[in-house]
N, C-alpha and C. Protein backbone atom coordinates (compact mmCIF):
# COMPACT_ATOMS: atom_id res chain seq x y z
N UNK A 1 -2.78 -17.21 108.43
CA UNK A 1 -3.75 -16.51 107.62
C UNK A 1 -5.08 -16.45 108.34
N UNK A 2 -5.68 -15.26 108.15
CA UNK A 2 -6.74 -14.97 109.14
C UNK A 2 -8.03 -15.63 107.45
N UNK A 3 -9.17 -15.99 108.14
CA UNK A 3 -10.36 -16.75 107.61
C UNK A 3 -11.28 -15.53 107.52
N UNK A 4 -11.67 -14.70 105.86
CA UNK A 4 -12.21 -13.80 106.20
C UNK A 4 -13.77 -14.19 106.60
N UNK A 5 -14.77 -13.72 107.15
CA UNK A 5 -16.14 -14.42 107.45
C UNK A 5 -16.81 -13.93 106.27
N UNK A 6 -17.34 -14.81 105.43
CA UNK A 6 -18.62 -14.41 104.50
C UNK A 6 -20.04 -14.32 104.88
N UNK A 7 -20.51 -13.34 104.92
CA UNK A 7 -21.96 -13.04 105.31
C UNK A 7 -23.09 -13.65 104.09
N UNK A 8 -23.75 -14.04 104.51
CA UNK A 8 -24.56 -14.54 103.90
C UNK A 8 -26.21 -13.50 103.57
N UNK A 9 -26.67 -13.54 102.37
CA UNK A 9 -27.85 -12.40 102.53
C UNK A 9 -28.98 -12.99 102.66
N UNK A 10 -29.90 -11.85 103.41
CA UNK A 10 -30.87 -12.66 103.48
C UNK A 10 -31.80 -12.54 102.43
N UNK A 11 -32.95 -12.98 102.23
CA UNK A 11 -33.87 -13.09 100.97
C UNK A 11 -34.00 -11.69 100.42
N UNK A 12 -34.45 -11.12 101.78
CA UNK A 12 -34.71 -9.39 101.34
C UNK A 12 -33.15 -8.94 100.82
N UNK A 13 -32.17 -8.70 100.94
CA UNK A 13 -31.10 -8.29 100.52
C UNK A 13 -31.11 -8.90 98.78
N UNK A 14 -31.14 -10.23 99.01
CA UNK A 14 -30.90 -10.51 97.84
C UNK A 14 -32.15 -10.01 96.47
N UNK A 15 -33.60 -9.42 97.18
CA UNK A 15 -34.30 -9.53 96.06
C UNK A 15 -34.60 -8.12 95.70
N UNK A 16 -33.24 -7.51 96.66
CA UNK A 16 -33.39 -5.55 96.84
C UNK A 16 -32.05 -5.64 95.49
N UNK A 17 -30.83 -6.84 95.24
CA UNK A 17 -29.91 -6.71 94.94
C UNK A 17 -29.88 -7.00 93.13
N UNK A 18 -31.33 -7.87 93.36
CA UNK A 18 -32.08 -8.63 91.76
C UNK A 18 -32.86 -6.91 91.66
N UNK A 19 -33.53 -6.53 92.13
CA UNK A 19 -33.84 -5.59 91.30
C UNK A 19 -33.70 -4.44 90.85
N UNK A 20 -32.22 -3.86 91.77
CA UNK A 20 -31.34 -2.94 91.60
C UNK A 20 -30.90 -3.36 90.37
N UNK A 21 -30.77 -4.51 89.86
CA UNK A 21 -29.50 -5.65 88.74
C UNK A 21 -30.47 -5.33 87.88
N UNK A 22 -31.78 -5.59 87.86
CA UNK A 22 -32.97 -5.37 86.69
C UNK A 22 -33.22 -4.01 86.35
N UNK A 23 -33.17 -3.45 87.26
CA UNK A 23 -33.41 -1.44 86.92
C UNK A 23 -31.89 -1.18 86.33
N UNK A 24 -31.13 -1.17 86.67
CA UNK A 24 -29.54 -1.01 85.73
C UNK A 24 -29.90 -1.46 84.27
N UNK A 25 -30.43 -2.50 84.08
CA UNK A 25 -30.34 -3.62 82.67
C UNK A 25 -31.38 -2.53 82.20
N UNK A 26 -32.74 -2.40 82.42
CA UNK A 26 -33.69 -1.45 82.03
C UNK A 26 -33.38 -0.18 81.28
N UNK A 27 -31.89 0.29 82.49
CA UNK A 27 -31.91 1.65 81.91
C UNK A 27 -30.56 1.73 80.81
N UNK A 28 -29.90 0.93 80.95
CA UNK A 28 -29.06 0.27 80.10
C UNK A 28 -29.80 0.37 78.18
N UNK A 29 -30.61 -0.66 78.70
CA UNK A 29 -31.61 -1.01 77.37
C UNK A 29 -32.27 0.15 77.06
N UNK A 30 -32.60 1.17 77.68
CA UNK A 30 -33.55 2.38 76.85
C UNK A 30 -32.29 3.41 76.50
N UNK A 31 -31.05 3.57 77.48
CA UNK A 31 -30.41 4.40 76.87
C UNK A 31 -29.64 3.95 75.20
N UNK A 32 -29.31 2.90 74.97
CA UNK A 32 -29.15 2.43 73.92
C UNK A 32 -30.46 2.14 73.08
N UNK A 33 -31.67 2.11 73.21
CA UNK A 33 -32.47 2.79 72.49
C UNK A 33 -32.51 3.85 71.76
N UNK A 34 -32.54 5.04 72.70
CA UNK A 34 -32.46 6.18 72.65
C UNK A 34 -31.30 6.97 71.54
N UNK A 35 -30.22 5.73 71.95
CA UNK A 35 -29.28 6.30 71.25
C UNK A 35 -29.46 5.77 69.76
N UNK A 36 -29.79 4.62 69.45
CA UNK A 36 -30.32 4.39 68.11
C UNK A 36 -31.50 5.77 67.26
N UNK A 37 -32.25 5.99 68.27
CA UNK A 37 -33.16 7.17 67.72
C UNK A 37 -32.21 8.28 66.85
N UNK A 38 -31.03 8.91 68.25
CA UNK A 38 -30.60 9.93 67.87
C UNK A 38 -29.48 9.32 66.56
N UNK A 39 -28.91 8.47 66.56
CA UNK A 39 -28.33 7.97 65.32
C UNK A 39 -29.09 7.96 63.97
N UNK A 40 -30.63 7.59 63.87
CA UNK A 40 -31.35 6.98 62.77
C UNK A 40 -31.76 8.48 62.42
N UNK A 41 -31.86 9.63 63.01
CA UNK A 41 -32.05 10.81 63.03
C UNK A 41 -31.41 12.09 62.58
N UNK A 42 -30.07 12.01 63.14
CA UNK A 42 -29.24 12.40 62.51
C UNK A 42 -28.78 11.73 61.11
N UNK A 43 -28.43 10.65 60.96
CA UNK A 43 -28.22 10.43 59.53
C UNK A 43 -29.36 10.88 58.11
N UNK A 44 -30.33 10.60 58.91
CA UNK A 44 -31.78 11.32 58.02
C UNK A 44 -31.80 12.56 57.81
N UNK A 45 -31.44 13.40 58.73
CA UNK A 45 -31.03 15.19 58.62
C UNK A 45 -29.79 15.21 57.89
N UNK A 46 -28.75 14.28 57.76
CA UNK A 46 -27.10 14.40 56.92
C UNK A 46 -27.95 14.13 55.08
N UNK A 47 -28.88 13.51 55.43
CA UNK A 47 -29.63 13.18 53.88
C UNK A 47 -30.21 14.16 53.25
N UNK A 48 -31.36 15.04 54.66
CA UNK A 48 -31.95 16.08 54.08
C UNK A 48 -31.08 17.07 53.87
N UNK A 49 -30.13 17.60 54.57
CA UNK A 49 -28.77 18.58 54.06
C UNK A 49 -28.13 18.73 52.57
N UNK A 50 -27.98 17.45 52.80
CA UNK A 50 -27.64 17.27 51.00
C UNK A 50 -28.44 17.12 50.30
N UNK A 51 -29.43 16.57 50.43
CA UNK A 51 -30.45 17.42 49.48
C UNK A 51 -30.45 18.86 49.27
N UNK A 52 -31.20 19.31 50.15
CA UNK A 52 -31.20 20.86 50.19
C UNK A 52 -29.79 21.10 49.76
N UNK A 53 -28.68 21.19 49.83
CA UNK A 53 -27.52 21.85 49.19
C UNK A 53 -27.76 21.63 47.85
N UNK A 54 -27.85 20.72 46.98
CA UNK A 54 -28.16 20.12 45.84
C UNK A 54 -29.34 21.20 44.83
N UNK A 55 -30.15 21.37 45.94
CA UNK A 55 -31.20 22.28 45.61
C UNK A 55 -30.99 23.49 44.76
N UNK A 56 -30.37 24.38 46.32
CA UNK A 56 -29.40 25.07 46.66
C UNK A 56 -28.68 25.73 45.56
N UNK A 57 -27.65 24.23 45.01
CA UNK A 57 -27.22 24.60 43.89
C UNK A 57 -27.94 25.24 42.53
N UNK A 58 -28.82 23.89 42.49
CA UNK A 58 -29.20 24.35 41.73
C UNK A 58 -29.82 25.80 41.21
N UNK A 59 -30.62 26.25 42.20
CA UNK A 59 -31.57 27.54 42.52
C UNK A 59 -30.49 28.27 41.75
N UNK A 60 -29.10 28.03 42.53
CA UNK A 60 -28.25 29.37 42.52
C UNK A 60 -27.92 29.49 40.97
N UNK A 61 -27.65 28.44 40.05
CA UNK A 61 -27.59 28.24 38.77
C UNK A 61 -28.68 29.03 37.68
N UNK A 62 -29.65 28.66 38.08
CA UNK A 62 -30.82 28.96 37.52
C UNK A 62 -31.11 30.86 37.55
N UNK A 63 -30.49 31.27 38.89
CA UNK A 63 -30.50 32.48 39.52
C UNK A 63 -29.13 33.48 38.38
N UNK A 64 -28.30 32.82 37.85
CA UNK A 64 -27.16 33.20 37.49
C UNK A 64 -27.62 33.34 35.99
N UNK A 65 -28.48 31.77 35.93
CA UNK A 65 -28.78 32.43 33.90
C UNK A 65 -30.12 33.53 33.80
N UNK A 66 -31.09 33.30 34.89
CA UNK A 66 -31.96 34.44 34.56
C UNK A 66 -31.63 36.25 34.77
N UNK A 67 -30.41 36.02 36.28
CA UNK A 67 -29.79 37.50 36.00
C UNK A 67 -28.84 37.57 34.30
N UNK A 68 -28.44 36.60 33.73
CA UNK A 68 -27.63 37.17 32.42
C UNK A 68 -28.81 37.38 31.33
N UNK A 69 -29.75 36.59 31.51
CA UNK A 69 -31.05 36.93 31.14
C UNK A 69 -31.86 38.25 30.62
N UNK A 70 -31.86 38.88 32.57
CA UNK A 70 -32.22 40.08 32.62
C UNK A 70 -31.11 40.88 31.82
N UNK A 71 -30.05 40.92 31.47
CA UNK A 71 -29.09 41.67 31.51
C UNK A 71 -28.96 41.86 30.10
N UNK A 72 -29.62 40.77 29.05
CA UNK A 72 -29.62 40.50 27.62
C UNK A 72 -30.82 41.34 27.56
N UNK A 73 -31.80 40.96 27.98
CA UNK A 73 -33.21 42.32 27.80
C UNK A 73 -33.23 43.35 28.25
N UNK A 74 -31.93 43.88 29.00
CA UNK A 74 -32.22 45.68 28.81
C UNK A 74 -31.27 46.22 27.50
N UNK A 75 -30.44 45.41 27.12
CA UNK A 75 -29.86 45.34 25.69
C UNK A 75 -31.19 45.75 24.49
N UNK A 76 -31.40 47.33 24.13
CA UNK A 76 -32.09 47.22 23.13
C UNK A 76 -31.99 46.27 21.67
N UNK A 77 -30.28 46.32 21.23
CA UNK A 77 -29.91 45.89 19.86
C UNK A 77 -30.47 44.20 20.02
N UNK A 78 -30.30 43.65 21.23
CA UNK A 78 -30.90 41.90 21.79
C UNK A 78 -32.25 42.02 21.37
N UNK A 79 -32.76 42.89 22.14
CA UNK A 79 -34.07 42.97 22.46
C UNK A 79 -34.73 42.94 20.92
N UNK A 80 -34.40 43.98 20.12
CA UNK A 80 -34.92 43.82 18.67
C UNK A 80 -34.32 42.86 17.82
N UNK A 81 -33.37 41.95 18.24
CA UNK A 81 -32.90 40.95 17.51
C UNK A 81 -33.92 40.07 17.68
N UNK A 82 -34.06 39.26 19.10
CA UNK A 82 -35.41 38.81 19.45
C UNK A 82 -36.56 38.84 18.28
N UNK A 83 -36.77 40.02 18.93
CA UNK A 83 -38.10 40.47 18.15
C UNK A 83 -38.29 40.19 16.89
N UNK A 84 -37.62 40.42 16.05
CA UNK A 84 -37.13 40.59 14.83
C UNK A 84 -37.28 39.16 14.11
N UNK A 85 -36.32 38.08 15.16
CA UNK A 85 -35.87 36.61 14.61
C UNK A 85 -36.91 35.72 14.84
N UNK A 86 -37.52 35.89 16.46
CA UNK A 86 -38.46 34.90 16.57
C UNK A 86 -39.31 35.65 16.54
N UNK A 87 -40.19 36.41 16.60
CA UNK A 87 -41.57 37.25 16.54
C UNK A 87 -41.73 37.60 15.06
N UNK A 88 -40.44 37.31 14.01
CA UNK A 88 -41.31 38.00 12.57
C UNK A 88 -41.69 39.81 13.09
N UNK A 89 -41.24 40.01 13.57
CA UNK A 89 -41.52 41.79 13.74
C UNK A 89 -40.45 42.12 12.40
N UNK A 90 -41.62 43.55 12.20
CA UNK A 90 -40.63 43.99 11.14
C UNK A 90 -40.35 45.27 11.38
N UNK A 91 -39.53 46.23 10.56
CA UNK A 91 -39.57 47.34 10.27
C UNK A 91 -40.64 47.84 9.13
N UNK A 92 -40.32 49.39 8.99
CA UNK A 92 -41.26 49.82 8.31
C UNK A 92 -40.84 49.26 7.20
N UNK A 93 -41.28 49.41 6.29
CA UNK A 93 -40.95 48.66 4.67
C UNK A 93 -40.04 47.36 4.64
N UNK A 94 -40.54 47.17 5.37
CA UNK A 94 -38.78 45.54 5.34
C UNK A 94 -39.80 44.13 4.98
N UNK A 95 -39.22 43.25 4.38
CA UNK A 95 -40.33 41.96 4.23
C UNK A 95 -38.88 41.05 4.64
N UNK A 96 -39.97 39.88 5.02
CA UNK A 96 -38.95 39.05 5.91
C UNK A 96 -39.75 37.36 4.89
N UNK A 97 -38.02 36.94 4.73
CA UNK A 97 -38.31 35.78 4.01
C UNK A 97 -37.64 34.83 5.05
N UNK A 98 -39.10 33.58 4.55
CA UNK A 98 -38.29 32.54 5.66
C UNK A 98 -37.80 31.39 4.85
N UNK A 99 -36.38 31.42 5.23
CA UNK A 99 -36.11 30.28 4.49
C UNK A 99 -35.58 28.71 5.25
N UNK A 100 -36.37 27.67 4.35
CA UNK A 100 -36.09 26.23 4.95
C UNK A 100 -34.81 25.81 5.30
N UNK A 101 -34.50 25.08 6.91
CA UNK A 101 -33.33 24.81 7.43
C UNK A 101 -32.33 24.32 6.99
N UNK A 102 -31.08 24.33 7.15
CA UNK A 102 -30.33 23.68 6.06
C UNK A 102 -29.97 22.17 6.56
N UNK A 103 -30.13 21.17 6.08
CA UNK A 103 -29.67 19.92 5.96
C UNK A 103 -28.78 19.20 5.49
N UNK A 104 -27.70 18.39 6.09
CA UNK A 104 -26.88 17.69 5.73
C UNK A 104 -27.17 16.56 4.99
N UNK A 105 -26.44 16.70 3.48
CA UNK A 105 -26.53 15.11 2.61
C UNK A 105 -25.35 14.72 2.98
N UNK A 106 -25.46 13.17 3.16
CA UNK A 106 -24.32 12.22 3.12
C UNK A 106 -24.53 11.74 1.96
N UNK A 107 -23.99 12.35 0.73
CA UNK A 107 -24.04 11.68 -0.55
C UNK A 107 -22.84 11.35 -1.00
């Protein structure tokens, strides 16, 4: 068996080899930084998404009863029901009696 020779380094080798070892660890440590950022970031935008969809919804809800809305007020016969029920509007000669709500006895 042949004796392989081990070289030995000298100071400079070794303190070129420590800080090659320290700049690796450095960049090591900021890219896993970094990557925490883009993690803590994205999950915060997956939050604001659903919010906004939520919104979203809702809007679209709100959008659906004011078009059936609109759609009840170009209805003249609505329109003077309205008028009629909650406004006290009358016709010509008509008198409008109001009468008290009806209530349940538990007797």
């Amino acid at each position: 068996m042949k004796k392989e020779k081990v070289r030995k380094l000298t100071p400079l080798g070794k303190f070129v080899r420590i800080l090659i070892g320290m700049v690796m660890i450095a960049a090591i440590v900021y890219m896993y930084l970094q990557m925490g950022k883009e993690i803590k970031t994205t999950f915060s935008l997956h939050g604001d998404v659903k919010e906004s969809e939520k919104e979203i919804a809702k809007l679209e809800a709100e959008k659906e009863s004011l078009q059936m809305q609109k759609e009840k007020l170009t209805d003249e016969n609505y329109v003077s029901s309205v008028a009629r029920g909650k406004y006290l509007i009358t016709k010509e000669n008509e008198q409008i009696y109001v009468l008290p709500p009806l209530t349940e006895e538990n007797d």
